[in-house]
N, C-alpha and C. Protein backbone atom coordinates (compact mmCIF):
# COMPACT_ATOMS: atom_id res chain seq x y z
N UNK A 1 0.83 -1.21 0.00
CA UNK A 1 0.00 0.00 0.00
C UNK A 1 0.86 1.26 0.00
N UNK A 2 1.91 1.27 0.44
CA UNK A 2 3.03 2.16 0.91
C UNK A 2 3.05 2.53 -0.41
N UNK A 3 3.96 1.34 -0.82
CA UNK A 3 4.65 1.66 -2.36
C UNK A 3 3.37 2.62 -3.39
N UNK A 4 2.22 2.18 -3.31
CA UNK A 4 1.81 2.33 -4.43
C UNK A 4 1.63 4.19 -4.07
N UNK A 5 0.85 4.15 -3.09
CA UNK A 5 1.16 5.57 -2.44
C UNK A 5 2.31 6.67 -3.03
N UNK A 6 3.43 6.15 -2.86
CA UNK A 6 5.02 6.44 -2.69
C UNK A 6 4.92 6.45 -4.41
N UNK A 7 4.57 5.62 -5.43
CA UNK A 7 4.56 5.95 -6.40
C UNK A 7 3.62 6.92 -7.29
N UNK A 8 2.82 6.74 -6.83
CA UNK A 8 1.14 7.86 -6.92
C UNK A 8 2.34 9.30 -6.97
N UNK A 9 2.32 9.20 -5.59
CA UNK A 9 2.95 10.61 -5.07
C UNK A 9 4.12 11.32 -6.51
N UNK A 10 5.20 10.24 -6.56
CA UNK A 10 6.15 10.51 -7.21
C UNK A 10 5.89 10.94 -8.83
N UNK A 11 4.82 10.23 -9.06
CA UNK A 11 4.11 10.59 -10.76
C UNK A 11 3.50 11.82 -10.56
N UNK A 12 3.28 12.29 -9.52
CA UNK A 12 2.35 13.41 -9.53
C UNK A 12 3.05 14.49 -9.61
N UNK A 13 4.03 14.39 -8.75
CA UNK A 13 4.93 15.05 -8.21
C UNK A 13 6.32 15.81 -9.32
N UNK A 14 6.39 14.66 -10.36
CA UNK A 14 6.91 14.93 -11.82
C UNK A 14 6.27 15.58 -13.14
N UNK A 15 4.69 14.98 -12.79
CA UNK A 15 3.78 15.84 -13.97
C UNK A 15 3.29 16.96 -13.48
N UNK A 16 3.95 17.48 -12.53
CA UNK A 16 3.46 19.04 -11.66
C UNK A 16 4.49 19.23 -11.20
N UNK A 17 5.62 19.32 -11.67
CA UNK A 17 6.82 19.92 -11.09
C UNK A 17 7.13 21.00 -10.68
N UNK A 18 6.78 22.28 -11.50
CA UNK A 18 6.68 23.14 -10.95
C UNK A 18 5.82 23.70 -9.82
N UNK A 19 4.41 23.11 -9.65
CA UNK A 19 3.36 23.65 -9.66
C UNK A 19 3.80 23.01 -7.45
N UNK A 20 4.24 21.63 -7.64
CA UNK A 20 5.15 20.68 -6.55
C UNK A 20 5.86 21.59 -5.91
N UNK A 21 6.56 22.15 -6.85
CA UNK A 21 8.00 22.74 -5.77
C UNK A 21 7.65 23.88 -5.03
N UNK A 22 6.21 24.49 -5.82
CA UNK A 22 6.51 26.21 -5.47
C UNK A 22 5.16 25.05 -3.70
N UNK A 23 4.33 24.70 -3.89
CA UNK A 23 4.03 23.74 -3.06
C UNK A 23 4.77 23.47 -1.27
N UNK A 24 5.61 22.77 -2.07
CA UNK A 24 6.75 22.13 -1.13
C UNK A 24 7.60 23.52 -0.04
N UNK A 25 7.31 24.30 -1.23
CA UNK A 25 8.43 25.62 -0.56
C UNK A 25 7.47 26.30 0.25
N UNK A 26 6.26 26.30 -0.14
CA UNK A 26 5.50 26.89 0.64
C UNK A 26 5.09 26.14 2.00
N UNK A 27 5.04 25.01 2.03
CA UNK A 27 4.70 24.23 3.32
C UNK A 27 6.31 24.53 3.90
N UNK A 28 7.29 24.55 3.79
CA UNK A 28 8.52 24.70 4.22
C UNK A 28 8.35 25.99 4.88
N UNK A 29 8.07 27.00 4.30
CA UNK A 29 7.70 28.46 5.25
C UNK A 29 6.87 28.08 5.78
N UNK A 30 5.32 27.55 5.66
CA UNK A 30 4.84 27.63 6.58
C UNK A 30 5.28 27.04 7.86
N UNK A 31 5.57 25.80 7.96
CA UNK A 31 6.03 25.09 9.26
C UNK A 31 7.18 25.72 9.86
N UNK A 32 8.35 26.26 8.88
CA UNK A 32 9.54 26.92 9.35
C UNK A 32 8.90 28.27 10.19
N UNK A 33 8.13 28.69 10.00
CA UNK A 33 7.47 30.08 10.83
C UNK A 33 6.27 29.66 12.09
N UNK A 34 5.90 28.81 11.67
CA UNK A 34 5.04 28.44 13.40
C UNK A 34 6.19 28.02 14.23
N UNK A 35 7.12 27.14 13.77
CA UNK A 35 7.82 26.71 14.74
C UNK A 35 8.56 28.06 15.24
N UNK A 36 9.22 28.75 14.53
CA UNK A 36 9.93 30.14 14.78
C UNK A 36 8.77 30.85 16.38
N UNK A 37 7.60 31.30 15.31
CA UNK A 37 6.49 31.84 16.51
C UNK A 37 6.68 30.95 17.76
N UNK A 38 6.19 29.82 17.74
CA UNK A 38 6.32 28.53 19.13
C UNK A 38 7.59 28.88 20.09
N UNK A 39 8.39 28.50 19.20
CA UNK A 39 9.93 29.03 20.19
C UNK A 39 9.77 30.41 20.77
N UNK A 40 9.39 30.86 20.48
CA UNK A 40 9.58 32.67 20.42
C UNK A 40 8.75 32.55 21.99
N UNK A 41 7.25 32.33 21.31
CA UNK A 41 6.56 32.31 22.70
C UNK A 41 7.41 31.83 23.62
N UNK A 42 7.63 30.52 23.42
CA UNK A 42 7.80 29.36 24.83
C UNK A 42 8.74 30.02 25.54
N UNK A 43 9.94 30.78 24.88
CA UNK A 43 10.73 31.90 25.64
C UNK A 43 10.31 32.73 26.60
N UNK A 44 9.21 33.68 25.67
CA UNK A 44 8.92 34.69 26.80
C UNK A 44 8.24 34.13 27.63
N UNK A 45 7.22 33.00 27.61
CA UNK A 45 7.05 32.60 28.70
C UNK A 45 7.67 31.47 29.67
N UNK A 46 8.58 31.61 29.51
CA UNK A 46 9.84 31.14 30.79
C UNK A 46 10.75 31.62 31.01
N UNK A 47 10.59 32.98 30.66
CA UNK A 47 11.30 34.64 30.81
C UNK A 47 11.59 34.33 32.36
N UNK A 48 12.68 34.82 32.64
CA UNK A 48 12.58 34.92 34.66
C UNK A 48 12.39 33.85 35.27
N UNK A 49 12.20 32.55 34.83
CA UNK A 49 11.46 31.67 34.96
C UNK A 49 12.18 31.07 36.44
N UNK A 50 13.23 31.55 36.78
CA UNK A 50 14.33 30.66 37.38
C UNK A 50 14.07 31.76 38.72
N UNK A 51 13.36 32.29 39.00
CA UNK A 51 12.88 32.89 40.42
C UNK A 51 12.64 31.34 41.06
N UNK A 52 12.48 31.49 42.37
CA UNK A 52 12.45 30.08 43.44
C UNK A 52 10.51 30.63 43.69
N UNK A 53 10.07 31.35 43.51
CA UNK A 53 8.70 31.55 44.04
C UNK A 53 7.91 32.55 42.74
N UNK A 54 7.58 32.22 41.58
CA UNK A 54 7.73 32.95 41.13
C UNK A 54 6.61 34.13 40.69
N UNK A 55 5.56 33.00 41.30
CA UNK A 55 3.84 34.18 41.13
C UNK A 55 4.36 35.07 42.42
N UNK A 56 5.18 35.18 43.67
CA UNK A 56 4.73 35.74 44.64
C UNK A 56 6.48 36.97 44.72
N UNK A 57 7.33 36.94 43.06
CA UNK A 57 8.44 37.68 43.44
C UNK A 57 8.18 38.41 42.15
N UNK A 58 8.22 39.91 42.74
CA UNK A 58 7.66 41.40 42.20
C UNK A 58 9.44 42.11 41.95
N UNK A 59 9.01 42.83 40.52
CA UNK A 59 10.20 43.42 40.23
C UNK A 59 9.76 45.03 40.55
N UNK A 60 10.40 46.18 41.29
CA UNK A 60 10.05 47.13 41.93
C UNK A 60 10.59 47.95 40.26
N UNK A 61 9.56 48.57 39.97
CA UNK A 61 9.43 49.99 39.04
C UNK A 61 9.32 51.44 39.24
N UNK A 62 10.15 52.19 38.54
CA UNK A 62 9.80 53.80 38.81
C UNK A 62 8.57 54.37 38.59
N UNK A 63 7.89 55.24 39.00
CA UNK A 63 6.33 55.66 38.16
C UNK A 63 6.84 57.46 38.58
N UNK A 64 7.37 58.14 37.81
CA UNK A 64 7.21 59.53 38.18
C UNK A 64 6.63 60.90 37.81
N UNK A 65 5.95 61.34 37.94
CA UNK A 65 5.02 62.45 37.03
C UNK A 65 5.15 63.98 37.55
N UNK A 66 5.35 64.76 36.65
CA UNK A 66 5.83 66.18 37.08
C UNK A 66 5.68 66.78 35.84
N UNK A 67 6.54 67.34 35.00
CA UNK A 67 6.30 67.92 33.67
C UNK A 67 6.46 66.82 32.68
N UNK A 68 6.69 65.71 32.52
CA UNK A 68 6.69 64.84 31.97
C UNK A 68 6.90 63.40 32.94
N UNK A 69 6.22 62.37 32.23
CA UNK A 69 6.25 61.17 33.25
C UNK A 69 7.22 59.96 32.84
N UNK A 70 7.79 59.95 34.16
CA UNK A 70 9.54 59.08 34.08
C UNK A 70 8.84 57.76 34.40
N UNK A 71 9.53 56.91 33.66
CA UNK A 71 9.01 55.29 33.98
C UNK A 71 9.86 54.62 33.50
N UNK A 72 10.62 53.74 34.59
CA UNK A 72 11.96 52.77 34.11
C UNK A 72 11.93 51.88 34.90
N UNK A 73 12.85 51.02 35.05
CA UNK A 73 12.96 50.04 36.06
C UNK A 73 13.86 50.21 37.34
N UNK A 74 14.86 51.68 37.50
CA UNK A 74 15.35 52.51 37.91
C UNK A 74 14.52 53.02 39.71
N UNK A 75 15.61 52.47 40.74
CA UNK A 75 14.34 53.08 42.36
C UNK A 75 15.91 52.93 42.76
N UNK A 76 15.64 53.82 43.65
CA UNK A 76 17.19 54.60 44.91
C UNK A 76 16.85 53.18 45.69
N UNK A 77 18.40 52.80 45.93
CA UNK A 77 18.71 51.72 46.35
C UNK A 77 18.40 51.86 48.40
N UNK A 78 18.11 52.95 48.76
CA UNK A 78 17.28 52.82 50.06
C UNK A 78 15.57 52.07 50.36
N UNK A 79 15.52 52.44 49.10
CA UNK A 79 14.01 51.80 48.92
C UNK A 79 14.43 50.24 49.40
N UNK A 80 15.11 49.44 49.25
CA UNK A 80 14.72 48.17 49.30
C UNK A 80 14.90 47.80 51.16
N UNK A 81 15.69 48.73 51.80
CA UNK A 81 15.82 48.45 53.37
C UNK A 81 14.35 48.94 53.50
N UNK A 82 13.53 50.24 53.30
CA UNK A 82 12.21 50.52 53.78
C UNK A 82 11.66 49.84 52.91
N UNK A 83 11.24 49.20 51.88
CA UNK A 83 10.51 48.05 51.80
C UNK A 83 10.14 46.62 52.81
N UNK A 84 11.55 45.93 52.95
CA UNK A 84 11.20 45.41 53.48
C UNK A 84 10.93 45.60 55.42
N UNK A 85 11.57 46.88 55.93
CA UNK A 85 11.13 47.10 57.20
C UNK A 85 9.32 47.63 56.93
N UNK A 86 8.83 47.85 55.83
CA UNK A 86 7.15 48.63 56.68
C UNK A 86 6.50 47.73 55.78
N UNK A 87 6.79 46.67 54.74
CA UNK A 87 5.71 46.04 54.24
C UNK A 87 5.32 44.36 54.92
N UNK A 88 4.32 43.87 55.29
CA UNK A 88 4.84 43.17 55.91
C UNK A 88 4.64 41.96 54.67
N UNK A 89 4.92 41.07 55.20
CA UNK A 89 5.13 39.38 54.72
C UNK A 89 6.08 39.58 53.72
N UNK A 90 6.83 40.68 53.37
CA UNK A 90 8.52 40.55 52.74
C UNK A 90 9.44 39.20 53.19
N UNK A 91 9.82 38.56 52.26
CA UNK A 91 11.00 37.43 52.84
C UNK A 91 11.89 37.82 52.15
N UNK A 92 11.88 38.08 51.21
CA UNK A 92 13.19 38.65 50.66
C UNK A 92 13.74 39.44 49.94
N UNK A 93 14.24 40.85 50.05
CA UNK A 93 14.76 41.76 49.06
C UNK A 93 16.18 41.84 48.35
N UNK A 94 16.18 42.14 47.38
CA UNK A 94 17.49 42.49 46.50
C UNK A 94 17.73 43.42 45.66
N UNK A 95 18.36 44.41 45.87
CA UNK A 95 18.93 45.22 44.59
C UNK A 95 19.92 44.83 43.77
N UNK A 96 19.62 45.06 42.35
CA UNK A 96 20.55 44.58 41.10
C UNK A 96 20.89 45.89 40.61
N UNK A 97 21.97 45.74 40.69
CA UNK A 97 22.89 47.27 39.67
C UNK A 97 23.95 46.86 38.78
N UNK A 98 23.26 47.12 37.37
CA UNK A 98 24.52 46.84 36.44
C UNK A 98 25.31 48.13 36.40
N UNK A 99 26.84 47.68 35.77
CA UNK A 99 27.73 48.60 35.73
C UNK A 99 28.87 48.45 34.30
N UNK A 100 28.89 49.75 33.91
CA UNK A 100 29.67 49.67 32.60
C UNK A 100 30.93 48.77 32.78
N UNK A 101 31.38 48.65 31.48
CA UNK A 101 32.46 47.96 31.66
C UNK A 101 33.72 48.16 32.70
N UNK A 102 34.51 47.82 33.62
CA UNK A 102 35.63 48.05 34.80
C UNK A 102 36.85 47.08 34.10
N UNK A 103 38.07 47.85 34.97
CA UNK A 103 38.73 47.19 34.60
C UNK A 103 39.07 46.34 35.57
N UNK A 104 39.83 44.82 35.13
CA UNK A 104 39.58 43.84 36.16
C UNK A 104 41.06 42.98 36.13
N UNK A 105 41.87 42.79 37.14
CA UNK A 105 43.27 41.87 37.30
C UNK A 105 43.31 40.64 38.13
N UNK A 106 43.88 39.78 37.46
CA UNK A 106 44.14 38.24 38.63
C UNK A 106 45.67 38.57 37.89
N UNK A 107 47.07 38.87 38.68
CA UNK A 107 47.90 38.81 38.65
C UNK A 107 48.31 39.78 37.73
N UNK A 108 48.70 38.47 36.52
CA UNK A 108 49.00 39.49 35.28
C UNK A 108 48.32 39.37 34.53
N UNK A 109 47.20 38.72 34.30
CA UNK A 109 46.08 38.90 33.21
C UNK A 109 44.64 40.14 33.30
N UNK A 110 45.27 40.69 32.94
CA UNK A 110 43.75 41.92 33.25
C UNK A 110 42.56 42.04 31.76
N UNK A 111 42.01 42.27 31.99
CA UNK A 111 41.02 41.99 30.98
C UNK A 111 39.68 43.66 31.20
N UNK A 112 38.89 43.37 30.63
CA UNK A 112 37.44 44.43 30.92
C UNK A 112 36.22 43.61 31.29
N UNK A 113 35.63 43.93 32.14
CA UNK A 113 34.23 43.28 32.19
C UNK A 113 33.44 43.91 32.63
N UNK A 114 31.97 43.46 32.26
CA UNK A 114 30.91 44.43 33.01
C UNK A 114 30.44 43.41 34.64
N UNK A 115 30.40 44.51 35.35
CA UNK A 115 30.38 44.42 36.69
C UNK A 115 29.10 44.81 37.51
N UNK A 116 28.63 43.68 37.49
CA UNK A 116 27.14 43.99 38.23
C UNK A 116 27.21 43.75 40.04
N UNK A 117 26.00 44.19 40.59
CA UNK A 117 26.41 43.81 41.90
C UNK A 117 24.84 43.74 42.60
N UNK A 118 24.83 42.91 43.63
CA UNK A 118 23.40 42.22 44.18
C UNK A 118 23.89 42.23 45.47
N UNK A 119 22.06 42.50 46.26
CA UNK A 119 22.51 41.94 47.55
C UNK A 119 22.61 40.03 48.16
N UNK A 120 23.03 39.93 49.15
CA UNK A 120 22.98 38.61 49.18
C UNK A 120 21.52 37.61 48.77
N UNK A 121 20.20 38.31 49.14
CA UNK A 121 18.89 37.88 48.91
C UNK A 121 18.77 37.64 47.50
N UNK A 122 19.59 37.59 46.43
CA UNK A 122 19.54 37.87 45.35
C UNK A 122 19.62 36.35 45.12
N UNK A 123 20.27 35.25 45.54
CA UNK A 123 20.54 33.57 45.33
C UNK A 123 19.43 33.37 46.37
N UNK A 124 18.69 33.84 46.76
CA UNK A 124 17.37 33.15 47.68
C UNK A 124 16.47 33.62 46.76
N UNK A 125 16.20 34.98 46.21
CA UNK A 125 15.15 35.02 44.94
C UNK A 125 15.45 34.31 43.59
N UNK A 126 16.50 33.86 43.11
CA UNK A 126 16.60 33.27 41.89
C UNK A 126 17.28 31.90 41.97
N UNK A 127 16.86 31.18 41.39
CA UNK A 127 17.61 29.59 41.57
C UNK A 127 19.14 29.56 40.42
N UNK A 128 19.95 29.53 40.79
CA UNK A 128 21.32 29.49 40.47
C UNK A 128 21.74 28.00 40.54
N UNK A 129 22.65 27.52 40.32
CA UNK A 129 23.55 26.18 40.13
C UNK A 129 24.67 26.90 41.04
N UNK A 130 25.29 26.04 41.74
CA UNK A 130 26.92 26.50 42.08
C UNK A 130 27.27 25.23 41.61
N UNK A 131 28.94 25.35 41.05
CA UNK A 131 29.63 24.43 40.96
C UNK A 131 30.65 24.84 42.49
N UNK A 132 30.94 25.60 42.69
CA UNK A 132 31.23 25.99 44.35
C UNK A 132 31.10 27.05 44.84
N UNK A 133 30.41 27.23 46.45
CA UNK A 133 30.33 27.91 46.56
C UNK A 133 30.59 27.76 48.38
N UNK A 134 30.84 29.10 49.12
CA UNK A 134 30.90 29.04 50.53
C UNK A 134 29.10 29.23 50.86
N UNK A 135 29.07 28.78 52.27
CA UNK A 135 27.71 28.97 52.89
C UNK A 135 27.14 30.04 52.38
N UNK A 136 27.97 31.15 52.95
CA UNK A 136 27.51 32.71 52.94
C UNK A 136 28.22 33.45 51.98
N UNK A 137 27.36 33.93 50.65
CA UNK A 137 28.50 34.96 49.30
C UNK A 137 27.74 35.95 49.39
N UNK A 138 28.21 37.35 49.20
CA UNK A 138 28.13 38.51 48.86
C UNK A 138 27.39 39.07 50.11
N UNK A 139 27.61 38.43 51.36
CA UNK A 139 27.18 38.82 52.25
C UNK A 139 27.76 40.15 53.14
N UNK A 140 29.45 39.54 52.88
CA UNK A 140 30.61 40.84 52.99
C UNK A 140 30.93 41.69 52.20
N UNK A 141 31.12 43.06 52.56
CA UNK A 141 31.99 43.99 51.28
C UNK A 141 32.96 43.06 50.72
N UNK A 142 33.29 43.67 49.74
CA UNK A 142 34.49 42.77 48.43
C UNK A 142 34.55 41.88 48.27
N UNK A 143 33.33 41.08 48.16
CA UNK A 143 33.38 39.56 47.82
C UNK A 143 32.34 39.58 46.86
N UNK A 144 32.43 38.31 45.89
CA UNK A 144 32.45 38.26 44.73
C UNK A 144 32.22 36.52 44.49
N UNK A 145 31.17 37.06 42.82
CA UNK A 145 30.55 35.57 42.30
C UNK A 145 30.66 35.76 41.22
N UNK A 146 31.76 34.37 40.47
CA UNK A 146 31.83 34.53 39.12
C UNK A 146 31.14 33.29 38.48
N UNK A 147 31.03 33.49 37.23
CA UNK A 147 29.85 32.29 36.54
C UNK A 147 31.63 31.64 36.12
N UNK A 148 30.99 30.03 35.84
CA UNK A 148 31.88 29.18 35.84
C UNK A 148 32.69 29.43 34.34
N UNK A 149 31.99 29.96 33.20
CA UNK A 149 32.73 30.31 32.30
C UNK A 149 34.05 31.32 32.08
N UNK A 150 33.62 32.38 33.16
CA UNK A 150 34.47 33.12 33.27
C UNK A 150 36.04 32.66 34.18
N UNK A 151 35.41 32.05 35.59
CA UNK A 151 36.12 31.44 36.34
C UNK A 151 37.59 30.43 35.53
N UNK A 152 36.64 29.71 34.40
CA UNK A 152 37.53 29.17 33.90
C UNK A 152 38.80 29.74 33.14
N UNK A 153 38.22 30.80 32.31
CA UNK A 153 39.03 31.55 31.55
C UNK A 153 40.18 32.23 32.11
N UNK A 154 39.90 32.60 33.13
CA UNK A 154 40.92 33.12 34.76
C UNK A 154 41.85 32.49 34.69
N UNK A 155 41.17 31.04 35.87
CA UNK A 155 41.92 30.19 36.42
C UNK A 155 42.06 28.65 35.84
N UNK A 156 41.37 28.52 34.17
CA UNK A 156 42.10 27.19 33.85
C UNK A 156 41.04 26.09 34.85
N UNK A 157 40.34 26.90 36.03
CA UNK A 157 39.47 25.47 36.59
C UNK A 157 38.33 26.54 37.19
N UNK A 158 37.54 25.47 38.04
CA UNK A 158 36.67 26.23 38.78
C UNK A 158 36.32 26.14 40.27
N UNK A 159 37.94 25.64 40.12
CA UNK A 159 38.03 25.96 41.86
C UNK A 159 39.07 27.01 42.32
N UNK A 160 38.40 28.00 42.31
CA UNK A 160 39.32 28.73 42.84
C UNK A 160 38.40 30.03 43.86
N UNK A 161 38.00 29.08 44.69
CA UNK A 161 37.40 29.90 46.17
C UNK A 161 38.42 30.66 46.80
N UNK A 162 38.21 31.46 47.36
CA UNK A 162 39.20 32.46 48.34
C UNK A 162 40.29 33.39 47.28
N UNK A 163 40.31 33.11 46.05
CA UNK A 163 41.31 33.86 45.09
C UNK A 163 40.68 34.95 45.54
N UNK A 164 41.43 35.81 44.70
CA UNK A 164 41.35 37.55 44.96
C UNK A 164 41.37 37.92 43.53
N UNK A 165 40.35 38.52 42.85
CA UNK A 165 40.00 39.48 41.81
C UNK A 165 39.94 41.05 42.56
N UNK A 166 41.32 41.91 42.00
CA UNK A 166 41.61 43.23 41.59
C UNK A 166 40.40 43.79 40.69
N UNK A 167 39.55 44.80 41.19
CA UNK A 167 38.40 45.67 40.19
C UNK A 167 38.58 46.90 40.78
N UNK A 168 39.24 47.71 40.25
CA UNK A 168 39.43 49.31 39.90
C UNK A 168 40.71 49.10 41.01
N UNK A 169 40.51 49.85 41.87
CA UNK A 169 41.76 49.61 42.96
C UNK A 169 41.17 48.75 44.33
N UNK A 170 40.02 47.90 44.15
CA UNK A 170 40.18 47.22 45.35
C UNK A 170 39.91 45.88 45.02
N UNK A 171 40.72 44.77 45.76
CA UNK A 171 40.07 43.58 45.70
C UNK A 171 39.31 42.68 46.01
N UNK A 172 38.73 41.84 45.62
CA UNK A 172 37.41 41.19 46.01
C UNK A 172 37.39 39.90 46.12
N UNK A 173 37.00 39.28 47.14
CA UNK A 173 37.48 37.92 47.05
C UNK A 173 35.94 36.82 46.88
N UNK A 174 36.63 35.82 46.01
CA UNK A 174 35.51 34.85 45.07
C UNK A 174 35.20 33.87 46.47
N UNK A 175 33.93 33.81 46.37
CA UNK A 175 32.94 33.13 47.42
C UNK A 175 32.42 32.38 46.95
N UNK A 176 32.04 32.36 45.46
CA UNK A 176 31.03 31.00 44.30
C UNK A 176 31.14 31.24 42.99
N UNK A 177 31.34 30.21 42.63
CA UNK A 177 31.12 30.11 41.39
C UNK A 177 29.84 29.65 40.77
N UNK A 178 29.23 29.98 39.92
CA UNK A 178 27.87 29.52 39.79
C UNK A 178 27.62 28.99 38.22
N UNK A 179 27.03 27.96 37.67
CA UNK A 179 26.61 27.13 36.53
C UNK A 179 26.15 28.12 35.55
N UNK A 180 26.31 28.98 34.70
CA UNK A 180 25.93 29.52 33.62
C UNK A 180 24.80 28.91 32.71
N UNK A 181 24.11 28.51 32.78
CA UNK A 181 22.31 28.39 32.16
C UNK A 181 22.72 29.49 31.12
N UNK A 182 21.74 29.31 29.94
CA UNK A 182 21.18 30.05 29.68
C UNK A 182 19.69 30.34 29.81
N UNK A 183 19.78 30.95 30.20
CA UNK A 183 19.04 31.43 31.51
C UNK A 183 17.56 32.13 30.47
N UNK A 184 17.01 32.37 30.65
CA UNK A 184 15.75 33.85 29.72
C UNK A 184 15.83 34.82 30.72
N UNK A 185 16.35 35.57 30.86
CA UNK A 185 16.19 36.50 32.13
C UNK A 185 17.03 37.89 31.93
N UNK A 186 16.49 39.06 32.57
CA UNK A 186 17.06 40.14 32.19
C UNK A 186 18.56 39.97 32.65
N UNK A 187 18.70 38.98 33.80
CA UNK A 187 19.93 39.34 34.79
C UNK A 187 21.10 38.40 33.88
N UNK A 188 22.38 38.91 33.66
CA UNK A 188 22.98 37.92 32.72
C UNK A 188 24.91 38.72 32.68
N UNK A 189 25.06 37.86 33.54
CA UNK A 189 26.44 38.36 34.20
C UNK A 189 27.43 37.52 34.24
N UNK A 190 28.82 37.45 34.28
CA UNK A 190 29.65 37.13 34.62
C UNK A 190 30.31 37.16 36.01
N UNK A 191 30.35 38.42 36.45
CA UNK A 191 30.73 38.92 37.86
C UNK A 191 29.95 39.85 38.43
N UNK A 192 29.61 39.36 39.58
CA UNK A 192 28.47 39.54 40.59
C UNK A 192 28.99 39.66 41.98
N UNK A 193 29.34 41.28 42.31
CA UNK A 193 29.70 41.39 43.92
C UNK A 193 28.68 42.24 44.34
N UNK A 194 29.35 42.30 45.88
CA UNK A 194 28.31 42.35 46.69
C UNK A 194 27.68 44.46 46.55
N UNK A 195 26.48 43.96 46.76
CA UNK A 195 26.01 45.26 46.84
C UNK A 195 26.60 46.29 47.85
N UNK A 196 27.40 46.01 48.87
CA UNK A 196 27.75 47.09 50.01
C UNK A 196 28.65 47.23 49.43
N UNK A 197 29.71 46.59 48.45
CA UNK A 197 30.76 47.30 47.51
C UNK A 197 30.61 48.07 46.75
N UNK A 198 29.44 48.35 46.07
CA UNK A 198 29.55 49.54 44.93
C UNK A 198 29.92 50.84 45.00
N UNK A 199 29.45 51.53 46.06
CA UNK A 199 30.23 52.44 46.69
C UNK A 199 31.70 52.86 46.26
N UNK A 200 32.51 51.62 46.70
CA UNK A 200 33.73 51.48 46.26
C UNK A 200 34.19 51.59 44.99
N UNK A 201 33.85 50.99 43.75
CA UNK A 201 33.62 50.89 42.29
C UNK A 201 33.07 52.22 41.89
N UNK A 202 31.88 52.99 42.58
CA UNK A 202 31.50 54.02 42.37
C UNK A 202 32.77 55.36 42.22
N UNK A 203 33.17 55.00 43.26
CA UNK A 203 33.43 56.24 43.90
C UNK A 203 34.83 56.47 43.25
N UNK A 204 35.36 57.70 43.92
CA UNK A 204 37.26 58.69 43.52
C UNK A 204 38.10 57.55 42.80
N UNK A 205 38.19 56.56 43.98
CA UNK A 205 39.33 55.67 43.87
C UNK A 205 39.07 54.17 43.49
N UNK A 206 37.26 53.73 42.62
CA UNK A 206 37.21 53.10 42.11
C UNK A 206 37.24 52.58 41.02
């Protein structure tokens, strides 16, 4: 039954050759573009996806109105201590601050990278991988979380806890290394220190 099918097809398919191909090409776009759309969706919706709670963790937005109305994702990094002291059932806050490119040394290899920085609540709101890590990271000034790709490129491995990464003039010492996903998510870093450091990076002598 196959065959005869399989030959049907093939006679048809020769006495309409042209009429076949433009056919063929067209079912080829079509399927090549739902699937395109499908992917596309299934992305955005597993955008962020890697929050640990994720109907009940809110990303804080600007809303400002005066002579024209400011709206970004942009809030003064005090907001997140009076957040969570006057709202109640808060479990966990974090500020994320990206930062232009810095310059960055392990010995004699210096390189550029962009330099973001979180508070520690930041691995309790998002589910991360460590390939190692100490109990407590970015809990202290100058300490520091690199994704394992980078780690490698450094140090050749990805053990290298307690090293010391040089960023502007101060150094920071590596607490975890963490599994690089690709992730769907706005947050997408290499090096990740602690939020009570920025200051430092900010400032005269960073």
């Amino acid at each position: 039954m196959f065959n005869l099918v399989l030959k049907l097809f093939l006679r048809n398919f020769v006495s309409n050759f042209t009429y076949s191909v433009i056919a063929l090409i067209g079912l080829a776009i079509g399927i090549g573009s739902f699937l395109s759309v499908a992917l596309y969706i299934t992305h955005e919706l597993n955008y962020d996806n890697h929050a640990q709670d994720k109907s009940n963790t809110y990303r804080v937005i600007k809303y400002f109105e005066e002579e024209n109305i400011e709206f970004d994702s942009y809030s003064p990094p005090p907001l997140a201590k009076a957040v969570s002291q006057e709202i109640p059932g808060i479990k966990a806050v974090s500020r994320f601050m990206p930062n232009a490119q810095l310059k960055c040394q392990y010995k004699d290899l210096v390189f550029l990278e962009s330099v973001y920085a979180a508070d520690s609540d930041f691995f309790t709101l998002f589910t991360y991988d460590f390939v190692n890590r100490q109990q407590k990271i970015l809990d202290e000034p100058f300490t520091i979380v690199l994704s394992n790709e980078l780690a490698f490129k450094i140090f050749k491995s990805n053990d290298c806890l307690g090293e010391f990464i040089q960023i502007g003039e101060h150094e920071y010492k590596i607490t975890g290394v963490y599994l690089k996903h690709q992730y769907g998510s706005h947050f997408d870093f290499d090096i990740l220190i602690s939020f009570n450091s920025i200051e430092d990076i900010r400032g005269e002598n960073g």
